[in-house]
Protein backbone atom coordinates (compact mmCIF):
# COMPACT_ATOMS: atom_id res chain seq x y z
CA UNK A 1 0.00 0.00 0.00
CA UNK A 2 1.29 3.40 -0.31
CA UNK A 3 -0.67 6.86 0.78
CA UNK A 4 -0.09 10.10 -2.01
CA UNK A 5 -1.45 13.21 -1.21
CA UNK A 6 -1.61 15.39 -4.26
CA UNK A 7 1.96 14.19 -5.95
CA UNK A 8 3.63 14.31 -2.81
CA UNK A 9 4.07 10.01 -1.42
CA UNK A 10 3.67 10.36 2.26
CA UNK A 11 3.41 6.87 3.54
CA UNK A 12 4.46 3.10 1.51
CA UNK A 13 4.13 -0.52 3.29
CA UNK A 14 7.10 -1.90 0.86
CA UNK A 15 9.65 -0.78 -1.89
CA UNK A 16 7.09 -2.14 -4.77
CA UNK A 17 4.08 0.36 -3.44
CA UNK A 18 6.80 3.00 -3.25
CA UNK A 19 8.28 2.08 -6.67
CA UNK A 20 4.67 2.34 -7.90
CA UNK A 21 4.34 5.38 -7.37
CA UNK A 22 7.45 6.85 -8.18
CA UNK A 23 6.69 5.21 -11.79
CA UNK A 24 3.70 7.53 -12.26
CA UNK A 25 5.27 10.21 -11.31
CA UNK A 26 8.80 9.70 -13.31
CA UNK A 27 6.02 8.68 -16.41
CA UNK A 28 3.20 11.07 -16.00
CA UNK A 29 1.00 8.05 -16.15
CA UNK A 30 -0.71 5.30 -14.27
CA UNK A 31 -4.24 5.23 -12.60
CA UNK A 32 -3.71 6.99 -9.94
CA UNK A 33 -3.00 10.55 -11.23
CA UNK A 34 -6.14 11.52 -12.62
CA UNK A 35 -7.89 10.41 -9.62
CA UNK A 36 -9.79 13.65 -8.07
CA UNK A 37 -13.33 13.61 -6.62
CA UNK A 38 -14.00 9.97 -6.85
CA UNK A 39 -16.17 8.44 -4.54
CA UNK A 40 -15.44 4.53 -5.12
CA UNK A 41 -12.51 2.65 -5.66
CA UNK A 42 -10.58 2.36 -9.16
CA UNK A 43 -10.07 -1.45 -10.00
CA UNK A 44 -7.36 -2.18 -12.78
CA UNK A 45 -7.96 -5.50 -12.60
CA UNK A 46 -5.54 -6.48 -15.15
CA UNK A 47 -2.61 -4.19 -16.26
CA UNK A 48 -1.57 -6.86 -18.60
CA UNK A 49 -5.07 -5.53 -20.83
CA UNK A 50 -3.32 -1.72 -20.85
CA UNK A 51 0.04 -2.40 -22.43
CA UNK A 52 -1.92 -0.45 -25.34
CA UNK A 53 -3.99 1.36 -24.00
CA UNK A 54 -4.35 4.04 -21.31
CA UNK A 55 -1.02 3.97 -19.41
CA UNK A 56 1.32 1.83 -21.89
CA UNK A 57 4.87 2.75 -19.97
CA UNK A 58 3.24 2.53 -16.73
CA UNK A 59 1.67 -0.80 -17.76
CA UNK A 60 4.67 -2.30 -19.07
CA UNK A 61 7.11 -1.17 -15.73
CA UNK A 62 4.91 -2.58 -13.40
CA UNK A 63 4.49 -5.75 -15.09
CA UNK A 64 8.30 -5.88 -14.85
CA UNK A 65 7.99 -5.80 -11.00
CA UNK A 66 5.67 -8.59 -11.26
CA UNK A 67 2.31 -6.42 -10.56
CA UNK A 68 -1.00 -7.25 -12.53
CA UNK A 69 -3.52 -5.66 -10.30
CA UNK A 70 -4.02 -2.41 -9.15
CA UNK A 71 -6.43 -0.79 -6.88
CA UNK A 72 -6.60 3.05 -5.52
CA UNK A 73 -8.85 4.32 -3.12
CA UNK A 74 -9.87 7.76 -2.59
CA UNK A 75 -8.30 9.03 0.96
CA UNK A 76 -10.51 11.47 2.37
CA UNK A 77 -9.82 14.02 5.31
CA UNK A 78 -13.49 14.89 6.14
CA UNK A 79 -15.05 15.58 3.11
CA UNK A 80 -12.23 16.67 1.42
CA UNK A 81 -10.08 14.13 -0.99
CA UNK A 82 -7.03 14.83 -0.19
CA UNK A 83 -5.09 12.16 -1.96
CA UNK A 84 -5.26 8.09 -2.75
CA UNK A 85 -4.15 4.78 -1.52
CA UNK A 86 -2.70 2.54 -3.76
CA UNK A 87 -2.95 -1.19 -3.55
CA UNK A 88 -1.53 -4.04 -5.65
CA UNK A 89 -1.74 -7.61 -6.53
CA UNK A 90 0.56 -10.18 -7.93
CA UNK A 91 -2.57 -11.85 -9.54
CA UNK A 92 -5.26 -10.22 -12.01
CA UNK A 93 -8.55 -9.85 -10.75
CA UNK A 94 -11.38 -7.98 -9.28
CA UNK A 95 -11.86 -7.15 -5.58
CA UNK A 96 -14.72 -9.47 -3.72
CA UNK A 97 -17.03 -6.65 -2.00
CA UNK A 98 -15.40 -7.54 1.50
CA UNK A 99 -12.00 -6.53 0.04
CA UNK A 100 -12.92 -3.34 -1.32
CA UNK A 101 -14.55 -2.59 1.98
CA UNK A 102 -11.89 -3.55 3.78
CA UNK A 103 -9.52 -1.21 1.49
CA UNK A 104 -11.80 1.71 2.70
CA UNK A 105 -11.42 0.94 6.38
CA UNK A 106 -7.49 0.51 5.73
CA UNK A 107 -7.74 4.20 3.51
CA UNK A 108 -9.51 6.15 6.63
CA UNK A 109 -7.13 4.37 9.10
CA UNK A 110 -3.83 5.55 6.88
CA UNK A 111 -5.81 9.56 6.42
CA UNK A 112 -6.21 9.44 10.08
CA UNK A 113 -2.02 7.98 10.58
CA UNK A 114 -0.74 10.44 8.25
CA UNK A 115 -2.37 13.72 10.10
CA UNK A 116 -1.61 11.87 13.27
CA UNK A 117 2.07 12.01 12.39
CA UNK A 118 2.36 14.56 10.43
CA UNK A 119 6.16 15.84 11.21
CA UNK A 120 6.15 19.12 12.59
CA UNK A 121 9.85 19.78 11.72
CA UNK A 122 12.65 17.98 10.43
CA UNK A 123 13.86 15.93 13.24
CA UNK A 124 10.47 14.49 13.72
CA UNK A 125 10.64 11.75 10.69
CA UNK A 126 12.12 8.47 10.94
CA UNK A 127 12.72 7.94 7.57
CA UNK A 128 11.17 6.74 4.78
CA UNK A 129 8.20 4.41 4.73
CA UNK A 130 8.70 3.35 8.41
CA UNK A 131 5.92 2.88 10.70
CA UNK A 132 4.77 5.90 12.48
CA UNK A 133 6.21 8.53 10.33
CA UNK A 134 5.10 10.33 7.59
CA UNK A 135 7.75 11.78 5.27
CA UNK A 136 7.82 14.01 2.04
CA UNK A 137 9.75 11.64 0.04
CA UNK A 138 10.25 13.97 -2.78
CA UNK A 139 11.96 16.85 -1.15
CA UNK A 140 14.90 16.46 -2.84
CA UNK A 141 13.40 16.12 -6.33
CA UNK A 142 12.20 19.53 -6.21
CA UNK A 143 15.29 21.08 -5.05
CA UNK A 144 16.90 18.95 -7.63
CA UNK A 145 14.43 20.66 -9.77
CA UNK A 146 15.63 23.90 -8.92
CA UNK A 147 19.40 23.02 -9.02
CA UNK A 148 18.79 21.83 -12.46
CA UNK A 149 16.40 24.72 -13.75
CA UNK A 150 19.32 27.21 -12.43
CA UNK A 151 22.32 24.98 -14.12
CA UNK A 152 20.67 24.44 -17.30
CA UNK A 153 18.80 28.10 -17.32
CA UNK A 154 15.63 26.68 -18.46
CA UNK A 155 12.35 26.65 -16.89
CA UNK A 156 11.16 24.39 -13.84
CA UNK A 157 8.82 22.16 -15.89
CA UNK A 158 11.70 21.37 -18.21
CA UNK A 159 14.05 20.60 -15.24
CA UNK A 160 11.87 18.16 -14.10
CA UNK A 161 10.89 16.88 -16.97
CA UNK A 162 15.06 16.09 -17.67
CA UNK A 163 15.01 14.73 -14.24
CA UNK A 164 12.08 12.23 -14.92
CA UNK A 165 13.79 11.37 -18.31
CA UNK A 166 17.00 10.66 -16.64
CA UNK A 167 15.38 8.50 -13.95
CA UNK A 168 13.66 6.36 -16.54
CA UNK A 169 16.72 5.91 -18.54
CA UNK A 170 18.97 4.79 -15.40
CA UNK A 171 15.68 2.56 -14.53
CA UNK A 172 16.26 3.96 -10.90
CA UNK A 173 13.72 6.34 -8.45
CA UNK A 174 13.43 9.52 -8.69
CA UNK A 175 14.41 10.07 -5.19
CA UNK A 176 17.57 8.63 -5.90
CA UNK A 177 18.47 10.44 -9.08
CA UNK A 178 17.53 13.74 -7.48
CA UNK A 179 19.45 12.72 -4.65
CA UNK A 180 22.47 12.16 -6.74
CA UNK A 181 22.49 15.17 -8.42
CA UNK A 182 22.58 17.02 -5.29
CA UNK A 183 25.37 15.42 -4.35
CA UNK A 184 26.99 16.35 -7.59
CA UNK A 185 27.55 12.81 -8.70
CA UNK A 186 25.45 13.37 -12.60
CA UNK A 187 26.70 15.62 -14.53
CA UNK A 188 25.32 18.83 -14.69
CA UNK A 189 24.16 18.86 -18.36
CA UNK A 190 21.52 16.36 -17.73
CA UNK A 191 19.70 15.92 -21.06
């Protein structure tokens, strides 16, 4: 499972829910980016049935990690959406009606563990995806972002846009490759 609010992953139960998501957001595709003011679940019961058609790329990299179901669920903060919870499955199929119910309890539990913990600085987070922190695991892409944009002189779109590009080439996360670059270890004239 991993919790997104907005584009921003706050919360992931293993390295494939957080690799997941990084994929839509390195791609700019996948099922649960056009997901705002939904009231029932999204069931892609069978990725293997998009590799033509809605999210190809997105289809195609999380086959590779072995996924062939996804399901997100609308997390709501009062009656507010605030973001989604993404589950996965290793087999294609529908939800029975006691899973998808289930996924809703699990989705208001995880809105009501995120606000709970909620860092209030810094030093409050115990690092990524552990259990009673919530992190903004994309911190460093966006000052990536900005290192790039000011390197390169072009605009913030297309620094992140050459950041995304040379994620997916490296097949790494984003985190990582942002990460890197900070540390000065890519080359500045990332194309």
């Amino acid at each position: 499972m991993a919790i997104s609010l907005g584009q921003e992953l706050v919360w992931f139960s293993d390295e494939t829910s957080a690799r997941l998501e990084d994929l839509q957001f390195v791609l700019g595709q996948g099922p649960g980016l056009s997901f705002q003011y939904e009231t029932a679940v999204r069931e892609v019961p069978d990725l293997g049935l998009l590799l033509d058609q809605q999210w190809p790329q997105y289809a195609a990299e999380a086959g590779k990690l072995g996924i062939a179901a996804l399901f997100i669920w609308p997390v709501h903060i009062g009656a507010v959406q605030m973001g989604t919870m993404t589950g996965y499955r290793r087999t294609a199929g529908s939800l029975s009606s006691e899973q998808s119910a289930q996924g809703w309890l699990v989705a208001d539990a995880l809105a009501q563990h995120v606000l709970d913990h909620w860092p209030a600085s810094t030093d409050d987070v115990d690092g990524p995806g552990r259990a009673g922190a919530v992190d903004l695991h994309r911190a460093e892409v966006h000052q990536a972002t900005g290192i790039l944009s000011v390197r390169l002189g072009v605009s913030l779109t297309e620094a992140l846009d050459r950041l995304r590009a040379q994620t997916y080439a490296c097949g790494g996360s984003l985190a990582d490759t942002a990460h890197a670059l900070i540390q000065r270890e890519l080359p500045d004239d990332i194309d």
